[in-house]
PDB file of N, CA and C in Angstrom:
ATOM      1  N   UNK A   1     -48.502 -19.428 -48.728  1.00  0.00           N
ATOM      2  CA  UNK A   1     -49.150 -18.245 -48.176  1.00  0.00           C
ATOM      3  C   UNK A   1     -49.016 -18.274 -46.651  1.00  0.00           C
ATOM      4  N   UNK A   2     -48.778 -17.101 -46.027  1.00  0.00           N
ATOM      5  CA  UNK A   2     -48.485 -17.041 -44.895  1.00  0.00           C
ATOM      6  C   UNK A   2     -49.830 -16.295 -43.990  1.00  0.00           C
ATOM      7  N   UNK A   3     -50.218 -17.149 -43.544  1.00  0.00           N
ATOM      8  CA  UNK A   3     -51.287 -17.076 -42.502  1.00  0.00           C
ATOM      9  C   UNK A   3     -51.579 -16.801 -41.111  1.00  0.00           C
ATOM     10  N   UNK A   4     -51.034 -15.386 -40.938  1.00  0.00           N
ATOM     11  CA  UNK A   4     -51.118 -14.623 -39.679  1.00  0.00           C
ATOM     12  C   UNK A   4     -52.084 -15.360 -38.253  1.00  0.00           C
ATOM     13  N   UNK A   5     -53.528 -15.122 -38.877  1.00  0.00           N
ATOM     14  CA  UNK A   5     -54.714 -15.659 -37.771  1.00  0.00           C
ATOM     15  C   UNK A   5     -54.394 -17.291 -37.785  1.00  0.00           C
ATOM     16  N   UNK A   6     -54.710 -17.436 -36.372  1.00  0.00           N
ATOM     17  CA  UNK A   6     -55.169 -18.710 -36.115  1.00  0.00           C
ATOM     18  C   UNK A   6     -56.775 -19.178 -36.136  1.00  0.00           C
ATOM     19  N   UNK A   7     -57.061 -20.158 -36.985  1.00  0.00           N
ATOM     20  CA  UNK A   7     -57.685 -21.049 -37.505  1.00  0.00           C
ATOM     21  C   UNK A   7     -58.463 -21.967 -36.141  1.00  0.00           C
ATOM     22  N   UNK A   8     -59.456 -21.189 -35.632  1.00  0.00           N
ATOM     23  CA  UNK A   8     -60.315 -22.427 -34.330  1.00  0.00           C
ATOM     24  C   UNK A   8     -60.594 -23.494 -35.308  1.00  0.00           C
ATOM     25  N   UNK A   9     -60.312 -24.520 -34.701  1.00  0.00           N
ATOM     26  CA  UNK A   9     -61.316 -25.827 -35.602  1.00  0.00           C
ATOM     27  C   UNK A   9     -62.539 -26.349 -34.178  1.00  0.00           C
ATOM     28  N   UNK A  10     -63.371 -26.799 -35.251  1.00  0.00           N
ATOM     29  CA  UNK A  10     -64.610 -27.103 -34.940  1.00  0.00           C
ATOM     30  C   UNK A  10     -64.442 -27.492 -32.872  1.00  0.00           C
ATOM     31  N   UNK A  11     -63.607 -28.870 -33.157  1.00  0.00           N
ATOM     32  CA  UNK A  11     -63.486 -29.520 -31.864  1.00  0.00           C
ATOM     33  C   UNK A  11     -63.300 -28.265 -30.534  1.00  0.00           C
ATOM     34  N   UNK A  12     -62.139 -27.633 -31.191  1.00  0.00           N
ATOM     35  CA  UNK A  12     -61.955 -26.422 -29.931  1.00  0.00           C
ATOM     36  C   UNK A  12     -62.485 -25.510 -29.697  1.00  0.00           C
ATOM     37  N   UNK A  13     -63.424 -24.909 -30.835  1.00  0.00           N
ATOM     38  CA  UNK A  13     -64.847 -24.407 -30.618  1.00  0.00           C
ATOM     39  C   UNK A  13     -65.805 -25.083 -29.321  1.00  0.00           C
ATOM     40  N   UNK A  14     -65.806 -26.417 -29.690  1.00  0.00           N
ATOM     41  CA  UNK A  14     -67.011 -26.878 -28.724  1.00  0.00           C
ATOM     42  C   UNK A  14     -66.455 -26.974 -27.196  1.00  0.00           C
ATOM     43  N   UNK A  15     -65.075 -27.326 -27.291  1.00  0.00           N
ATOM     44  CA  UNK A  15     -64.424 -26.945 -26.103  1.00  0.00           C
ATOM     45  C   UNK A  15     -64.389 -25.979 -25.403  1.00  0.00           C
ATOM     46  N   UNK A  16     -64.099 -24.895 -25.665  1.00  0.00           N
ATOM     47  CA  UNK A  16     -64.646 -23.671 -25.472  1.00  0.00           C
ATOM     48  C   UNK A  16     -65.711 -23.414 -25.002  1.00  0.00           C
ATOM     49  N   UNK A  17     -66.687 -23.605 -25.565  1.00  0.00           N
ATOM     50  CA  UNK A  17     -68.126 -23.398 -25.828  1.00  0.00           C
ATOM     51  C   UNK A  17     -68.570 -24.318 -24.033  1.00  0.00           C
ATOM     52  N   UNK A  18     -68.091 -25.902 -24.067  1.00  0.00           N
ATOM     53  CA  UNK A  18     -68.513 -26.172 -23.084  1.00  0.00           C
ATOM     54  C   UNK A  18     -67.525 -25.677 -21.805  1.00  0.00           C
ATOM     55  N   UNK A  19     -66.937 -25.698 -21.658  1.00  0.00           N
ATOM     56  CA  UNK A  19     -66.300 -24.432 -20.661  1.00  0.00           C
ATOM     57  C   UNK A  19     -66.847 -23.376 -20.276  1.00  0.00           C
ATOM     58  N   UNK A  20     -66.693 -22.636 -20.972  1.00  0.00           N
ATOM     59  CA  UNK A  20     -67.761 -21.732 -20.878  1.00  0.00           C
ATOM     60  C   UNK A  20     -69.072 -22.012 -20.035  1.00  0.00           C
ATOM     61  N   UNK A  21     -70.255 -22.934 -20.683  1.00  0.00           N
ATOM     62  CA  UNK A  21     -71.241 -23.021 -20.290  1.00  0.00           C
ATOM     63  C   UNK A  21     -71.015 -23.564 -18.414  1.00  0.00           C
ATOM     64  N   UNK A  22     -69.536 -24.067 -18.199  1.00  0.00           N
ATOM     65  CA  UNK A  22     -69.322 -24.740 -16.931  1.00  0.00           C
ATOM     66  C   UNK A  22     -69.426 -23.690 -16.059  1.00  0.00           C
ATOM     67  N   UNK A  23     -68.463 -22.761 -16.641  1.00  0.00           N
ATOM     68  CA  UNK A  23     -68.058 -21.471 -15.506  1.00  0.00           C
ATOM     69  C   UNK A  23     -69.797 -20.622 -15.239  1.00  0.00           C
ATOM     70  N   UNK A  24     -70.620 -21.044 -16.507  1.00  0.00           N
ATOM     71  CA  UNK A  24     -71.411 -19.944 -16.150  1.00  0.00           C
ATOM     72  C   UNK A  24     -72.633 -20.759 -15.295  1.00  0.00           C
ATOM     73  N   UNK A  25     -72.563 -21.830 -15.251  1.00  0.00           N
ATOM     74  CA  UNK A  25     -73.837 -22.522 -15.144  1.00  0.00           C
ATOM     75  C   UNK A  25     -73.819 -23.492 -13.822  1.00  0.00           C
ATOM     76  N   UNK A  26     -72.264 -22.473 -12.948  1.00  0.00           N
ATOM     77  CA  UNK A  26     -71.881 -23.281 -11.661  1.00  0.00           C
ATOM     78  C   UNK A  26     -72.750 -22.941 -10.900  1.00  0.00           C
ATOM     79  N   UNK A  27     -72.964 -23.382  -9.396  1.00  0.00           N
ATOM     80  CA  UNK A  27     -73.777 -23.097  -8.678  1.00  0.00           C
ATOM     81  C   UNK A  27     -73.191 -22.041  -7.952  1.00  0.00           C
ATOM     82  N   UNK A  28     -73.831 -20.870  -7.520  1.00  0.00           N
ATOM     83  CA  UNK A  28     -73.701 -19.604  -6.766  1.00  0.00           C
ATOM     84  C   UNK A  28     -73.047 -19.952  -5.373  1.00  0.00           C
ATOM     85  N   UNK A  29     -72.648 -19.413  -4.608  1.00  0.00           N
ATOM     86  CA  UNK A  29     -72.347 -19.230  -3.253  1.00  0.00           C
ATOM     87  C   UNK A  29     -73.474 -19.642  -2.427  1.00  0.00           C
ATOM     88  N   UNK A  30     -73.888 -20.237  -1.392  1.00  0.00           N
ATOM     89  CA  UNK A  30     -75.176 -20.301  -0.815  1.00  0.00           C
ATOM     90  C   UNK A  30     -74.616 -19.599   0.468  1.00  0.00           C
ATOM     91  N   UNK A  31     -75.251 -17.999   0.639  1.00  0.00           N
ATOM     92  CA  UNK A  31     -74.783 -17.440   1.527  1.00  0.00           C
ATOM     93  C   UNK A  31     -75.569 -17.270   2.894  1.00  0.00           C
ATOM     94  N   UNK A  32     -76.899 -18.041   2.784  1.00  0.00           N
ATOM     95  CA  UNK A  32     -77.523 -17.816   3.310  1.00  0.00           C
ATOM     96  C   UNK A  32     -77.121 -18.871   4.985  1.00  0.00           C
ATOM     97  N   UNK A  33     -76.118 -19.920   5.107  1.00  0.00           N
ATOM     98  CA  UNK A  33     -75.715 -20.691   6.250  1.00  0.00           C
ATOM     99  C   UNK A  33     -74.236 -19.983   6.439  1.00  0.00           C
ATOM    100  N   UNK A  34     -74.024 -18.391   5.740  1.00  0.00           N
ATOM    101  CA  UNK A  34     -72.508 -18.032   5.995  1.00  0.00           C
ATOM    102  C   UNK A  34     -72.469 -17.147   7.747  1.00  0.00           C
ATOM    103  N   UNK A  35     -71.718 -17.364   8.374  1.00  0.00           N
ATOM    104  CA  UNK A  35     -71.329 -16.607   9.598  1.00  0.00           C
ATOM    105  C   UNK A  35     -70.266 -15.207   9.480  1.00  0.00           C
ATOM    106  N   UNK A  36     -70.837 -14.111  10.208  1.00  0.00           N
ATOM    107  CA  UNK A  36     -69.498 -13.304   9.773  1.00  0.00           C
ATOM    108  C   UNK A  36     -68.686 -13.064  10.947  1.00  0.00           C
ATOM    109  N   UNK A  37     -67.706 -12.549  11.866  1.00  0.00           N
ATOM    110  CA  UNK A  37     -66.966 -13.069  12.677  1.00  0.00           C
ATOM    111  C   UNK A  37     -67.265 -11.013  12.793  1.00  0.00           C
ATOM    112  N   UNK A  38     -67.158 -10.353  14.465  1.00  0.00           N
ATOM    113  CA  UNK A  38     -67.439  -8.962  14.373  1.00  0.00           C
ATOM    114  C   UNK A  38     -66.417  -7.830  13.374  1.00  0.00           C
ATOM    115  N   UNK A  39     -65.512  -8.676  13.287  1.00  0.00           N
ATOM    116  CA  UNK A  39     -64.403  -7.797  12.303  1.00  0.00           C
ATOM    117  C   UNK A  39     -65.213  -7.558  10.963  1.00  0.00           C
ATOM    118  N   UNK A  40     -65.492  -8.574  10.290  1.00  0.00           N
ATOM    119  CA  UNK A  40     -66.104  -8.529   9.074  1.00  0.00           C
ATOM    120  C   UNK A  40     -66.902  -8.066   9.107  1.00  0.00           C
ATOM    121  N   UNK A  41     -68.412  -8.207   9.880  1.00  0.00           N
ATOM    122  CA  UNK A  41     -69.426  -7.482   9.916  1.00  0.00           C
ATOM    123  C   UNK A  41     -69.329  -5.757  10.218  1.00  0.00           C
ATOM    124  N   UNK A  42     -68.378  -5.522  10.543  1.00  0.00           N
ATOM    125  CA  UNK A  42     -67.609  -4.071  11.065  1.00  0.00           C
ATOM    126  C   UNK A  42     -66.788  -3.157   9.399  1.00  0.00           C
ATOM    127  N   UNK A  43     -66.580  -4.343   9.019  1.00  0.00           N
ATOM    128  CA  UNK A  43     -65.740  -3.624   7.192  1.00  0.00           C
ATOM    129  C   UNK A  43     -66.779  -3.815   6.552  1.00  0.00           C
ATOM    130  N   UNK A  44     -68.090  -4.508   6.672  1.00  0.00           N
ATOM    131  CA  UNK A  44     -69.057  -4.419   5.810  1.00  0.00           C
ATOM    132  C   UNK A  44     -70.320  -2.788   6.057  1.00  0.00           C
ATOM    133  N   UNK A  45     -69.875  -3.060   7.734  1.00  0.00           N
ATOM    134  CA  UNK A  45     -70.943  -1.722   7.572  1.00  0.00           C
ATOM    135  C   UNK A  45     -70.221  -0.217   7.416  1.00  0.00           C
ATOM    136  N   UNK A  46     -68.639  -1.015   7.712  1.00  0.00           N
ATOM    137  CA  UNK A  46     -67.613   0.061   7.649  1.00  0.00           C
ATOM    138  C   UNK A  46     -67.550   1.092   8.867  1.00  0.00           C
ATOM    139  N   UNK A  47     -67.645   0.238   9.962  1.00  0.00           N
ATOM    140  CA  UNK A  47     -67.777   1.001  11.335  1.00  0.00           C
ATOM    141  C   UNK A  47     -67.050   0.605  11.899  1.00  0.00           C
ATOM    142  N   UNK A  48     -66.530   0.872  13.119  1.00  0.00           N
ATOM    143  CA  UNK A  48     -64.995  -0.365  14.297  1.00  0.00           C
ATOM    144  C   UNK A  48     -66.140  -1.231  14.594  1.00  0.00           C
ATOM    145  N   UNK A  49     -65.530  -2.625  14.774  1.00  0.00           N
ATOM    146  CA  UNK A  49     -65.735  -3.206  15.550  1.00  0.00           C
ATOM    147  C   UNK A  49     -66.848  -2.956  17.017  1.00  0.00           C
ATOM    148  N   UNK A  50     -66.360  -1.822  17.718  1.00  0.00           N
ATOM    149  CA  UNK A  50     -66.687  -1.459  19.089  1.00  0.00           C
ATOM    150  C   UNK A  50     -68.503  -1.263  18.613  1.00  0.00           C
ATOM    151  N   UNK A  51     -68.806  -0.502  17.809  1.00  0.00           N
ATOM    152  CA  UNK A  51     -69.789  -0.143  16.601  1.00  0.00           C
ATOM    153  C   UNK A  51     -70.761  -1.672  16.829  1.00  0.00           C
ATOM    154  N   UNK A  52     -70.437  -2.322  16.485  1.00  0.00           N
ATOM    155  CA  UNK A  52     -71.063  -3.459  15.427  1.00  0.00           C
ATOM    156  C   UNK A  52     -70.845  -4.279  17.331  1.00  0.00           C
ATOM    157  N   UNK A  53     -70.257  -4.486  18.416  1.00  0.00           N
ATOM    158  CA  UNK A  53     -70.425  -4.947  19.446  1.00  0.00           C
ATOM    159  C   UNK A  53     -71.617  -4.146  20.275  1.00  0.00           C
ATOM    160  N   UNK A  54     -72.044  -2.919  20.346  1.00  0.00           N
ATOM    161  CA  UNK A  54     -72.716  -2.380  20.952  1.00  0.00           C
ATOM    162  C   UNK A  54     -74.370  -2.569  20.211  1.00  0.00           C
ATOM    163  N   UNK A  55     -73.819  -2.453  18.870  1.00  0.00           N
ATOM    164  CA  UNK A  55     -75.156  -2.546  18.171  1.00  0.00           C
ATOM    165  C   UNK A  55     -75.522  -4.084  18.661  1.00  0.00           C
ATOM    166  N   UNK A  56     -74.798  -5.572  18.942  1.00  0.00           N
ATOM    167  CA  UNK A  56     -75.313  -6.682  19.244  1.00  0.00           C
ATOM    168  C   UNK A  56     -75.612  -6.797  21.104  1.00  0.00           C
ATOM    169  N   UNK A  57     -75.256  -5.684  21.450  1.00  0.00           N
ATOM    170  CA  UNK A  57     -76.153  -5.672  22.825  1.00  0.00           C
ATOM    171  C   UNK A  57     -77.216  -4.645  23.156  1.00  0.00           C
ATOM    172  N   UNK A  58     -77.206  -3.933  21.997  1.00  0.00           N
ATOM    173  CA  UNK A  58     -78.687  -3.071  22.031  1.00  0.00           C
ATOM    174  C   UNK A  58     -79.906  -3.980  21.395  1.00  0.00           C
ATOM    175  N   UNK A  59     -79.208  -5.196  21.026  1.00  0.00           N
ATOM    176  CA  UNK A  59     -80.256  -5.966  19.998  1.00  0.00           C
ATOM    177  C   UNK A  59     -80.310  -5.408  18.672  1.00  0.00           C
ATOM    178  N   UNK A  60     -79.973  -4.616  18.159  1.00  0.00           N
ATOM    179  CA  UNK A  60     -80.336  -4.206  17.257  1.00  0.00           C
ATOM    180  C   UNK A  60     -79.805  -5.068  15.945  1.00  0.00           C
ATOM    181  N   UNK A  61     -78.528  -5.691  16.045  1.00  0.00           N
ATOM    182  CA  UNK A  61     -78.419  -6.601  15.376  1.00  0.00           C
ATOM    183  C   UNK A  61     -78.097  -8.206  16.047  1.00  0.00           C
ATOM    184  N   UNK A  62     -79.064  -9.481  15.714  1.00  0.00           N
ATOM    185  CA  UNK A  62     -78.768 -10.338  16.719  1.00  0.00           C
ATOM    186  C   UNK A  62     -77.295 -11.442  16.006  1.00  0.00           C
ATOM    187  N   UNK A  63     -76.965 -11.810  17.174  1.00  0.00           N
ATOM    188  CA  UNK A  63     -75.583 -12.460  17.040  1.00  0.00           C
ATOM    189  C   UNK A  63     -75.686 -13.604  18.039  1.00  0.00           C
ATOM    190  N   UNK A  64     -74.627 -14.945  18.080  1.00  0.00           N
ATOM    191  CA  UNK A  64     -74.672 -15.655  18.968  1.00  0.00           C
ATOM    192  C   UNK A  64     -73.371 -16.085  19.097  1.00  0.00           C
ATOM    193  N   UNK A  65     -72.938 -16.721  20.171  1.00  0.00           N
ATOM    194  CA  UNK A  65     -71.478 -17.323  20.392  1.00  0.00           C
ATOM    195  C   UNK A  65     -70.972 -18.567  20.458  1.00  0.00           C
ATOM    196  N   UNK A  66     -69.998 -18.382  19.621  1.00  0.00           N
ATOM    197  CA  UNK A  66     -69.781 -20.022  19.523  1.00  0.00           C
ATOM    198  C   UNK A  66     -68.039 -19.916  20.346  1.00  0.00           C
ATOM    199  N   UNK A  67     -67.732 -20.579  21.304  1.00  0.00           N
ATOM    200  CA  UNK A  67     -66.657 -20.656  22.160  1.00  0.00           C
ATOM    201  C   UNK A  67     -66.891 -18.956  22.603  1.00  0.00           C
ATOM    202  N   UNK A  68     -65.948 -18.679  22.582  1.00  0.00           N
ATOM    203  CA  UNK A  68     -65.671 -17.588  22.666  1.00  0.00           C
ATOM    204  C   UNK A  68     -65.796 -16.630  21.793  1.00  0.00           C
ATOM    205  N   UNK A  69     -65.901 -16.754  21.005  1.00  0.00           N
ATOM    206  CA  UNK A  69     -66.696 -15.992  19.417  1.00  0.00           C
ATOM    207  C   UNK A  69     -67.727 -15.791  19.120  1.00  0.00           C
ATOM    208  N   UNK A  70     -67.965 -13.946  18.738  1.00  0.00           N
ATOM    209  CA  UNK A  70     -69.215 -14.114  18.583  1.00  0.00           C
ATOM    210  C   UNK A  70     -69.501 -13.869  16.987  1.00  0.00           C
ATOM    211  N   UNK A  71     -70.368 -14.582  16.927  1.00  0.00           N
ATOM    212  CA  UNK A  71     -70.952 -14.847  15.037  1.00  0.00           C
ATOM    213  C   UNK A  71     -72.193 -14.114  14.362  1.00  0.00           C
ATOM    214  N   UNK A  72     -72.152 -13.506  13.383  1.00  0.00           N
ATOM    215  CA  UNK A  72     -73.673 -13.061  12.869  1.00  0.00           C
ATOM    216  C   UNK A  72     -74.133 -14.222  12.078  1.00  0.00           C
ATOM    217  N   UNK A  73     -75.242 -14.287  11.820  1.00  0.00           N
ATOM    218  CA  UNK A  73     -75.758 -14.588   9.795  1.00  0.00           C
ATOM    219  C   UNK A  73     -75.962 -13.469   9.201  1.00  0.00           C
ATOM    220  N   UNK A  74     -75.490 -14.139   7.979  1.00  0.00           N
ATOM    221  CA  UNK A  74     -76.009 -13.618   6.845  1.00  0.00           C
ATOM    222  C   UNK A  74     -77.144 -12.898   6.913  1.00  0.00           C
ATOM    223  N   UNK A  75     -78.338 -13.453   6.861  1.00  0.00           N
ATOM    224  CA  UNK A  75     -79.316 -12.369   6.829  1.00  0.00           C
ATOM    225  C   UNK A  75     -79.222 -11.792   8.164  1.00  0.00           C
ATOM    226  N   UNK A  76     -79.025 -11.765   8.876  1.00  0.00           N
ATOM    227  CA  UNK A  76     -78.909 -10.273  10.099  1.00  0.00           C
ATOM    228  C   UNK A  76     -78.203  -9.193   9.652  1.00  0.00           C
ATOM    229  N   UNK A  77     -76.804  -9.595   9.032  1.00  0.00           N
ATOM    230  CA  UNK A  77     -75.966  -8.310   8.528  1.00  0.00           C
ATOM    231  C   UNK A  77     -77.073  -7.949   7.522  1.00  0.00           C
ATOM    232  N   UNK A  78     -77.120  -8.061   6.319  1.00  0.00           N
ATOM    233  CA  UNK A  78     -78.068  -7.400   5.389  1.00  0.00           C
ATOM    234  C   UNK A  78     -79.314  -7.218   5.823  1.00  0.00           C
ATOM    235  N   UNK A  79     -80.131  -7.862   7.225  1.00  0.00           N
ATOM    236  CA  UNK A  79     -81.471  -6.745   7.144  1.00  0.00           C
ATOM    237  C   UNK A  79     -81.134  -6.058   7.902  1.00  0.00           C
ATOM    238  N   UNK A  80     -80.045  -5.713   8.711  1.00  0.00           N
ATOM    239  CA  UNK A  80     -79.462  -4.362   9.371  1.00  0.00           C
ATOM    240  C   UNK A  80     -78.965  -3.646   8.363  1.00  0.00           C
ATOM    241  N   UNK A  81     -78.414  -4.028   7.401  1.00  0.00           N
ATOM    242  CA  UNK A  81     -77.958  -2.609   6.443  1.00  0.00           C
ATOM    243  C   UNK A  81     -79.143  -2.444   6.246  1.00  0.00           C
ATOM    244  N   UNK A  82     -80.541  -3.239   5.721  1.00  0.00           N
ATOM    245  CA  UNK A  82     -81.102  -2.309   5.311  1.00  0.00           C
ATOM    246  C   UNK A  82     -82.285  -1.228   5.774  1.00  0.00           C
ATOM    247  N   UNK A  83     -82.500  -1.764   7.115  1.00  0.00           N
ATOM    248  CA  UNK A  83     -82.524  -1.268   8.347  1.00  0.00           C
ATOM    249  C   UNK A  83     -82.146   0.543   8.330  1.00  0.00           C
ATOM    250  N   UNK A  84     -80.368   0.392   8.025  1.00  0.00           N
ATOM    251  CA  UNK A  84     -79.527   1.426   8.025  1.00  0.00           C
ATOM    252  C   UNK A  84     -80.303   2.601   6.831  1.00  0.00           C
ATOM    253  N   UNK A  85     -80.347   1.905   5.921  1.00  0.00           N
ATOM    254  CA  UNK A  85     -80.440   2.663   4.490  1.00  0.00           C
ATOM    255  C   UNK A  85     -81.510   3.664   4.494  1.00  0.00           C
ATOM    256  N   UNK A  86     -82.975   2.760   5.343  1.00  0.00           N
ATOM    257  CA  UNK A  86     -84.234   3.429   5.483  1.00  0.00           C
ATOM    258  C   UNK A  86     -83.880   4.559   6.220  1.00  0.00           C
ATOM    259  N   UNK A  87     -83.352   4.041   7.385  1.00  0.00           N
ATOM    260  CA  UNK A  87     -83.401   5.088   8.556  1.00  0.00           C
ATOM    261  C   UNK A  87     -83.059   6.369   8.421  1.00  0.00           C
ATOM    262  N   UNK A  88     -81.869   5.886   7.342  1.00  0.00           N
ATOM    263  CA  UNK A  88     -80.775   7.288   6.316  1.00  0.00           C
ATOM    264  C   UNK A  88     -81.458   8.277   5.724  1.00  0.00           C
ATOM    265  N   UNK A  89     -82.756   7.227   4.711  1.00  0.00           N
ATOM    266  CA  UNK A  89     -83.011   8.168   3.784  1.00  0.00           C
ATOM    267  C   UNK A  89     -84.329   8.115   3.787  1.00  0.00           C
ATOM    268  N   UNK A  90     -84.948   7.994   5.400  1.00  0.00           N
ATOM    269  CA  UNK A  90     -86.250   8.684   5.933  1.00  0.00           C
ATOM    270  C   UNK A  90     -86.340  10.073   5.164  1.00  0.00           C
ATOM    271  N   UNK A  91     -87.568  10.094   4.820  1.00  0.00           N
ATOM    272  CA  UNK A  91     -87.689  11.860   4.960  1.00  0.00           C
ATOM    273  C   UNK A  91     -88.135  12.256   6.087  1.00  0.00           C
ATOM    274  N   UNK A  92     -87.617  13.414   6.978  1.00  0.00           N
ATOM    275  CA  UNK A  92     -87.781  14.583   7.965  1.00  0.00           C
ATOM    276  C   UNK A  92     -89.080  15.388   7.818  1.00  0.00           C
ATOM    277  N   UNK A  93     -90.281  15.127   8.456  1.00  0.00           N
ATOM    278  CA  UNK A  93     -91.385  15.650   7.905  1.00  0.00           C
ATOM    279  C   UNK A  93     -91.486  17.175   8.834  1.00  0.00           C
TER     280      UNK A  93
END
């Protein structure tokens, strides 16, 4: 008899199975010690550059320099977006 399907056996089941549990049960990104460099922080809010430099000398978002580079964190970009979002979708009384 000719037997089209392939046949998992037990062993490669559990193989599987623990694989699986590897990929899912890795540890996340810890984004919270990540730096973003002004380019990036500029495609994230999706503004130039020039944008995202003016906003770090109005203060509005803080940044610091390392050599000649200047760096955000992580949480500065995201509580300025969300900063952004409110401001957006204030209601106009």
């Amino acid at each position: 008899m000719d037997n089209t399907h392939l046949l998992i056996q037990s062993s490669d089941l559990k193989e599987v199975k623990s694989l699986l549990n590897q990929i899912l049960n890795r540890p996340k990104e810890d984004l919270s010690q990540k730096l973003y460099t002004v380019k990036e922080a500029s495609s994230l809010f999706k503004v130039t550059e020039l944008t995202v430099r003016n906003k770090i000398k109005a203060g509005e978002i803080k940044a610091f320099k390392i050599g000649d580079s200047v760096r955000i964190k992580h949480e500065e970009i995201f509580n300025s977006l969300q900063e952004v979002k409110s401001i957006k979708y204030k209601r106009k009384a």
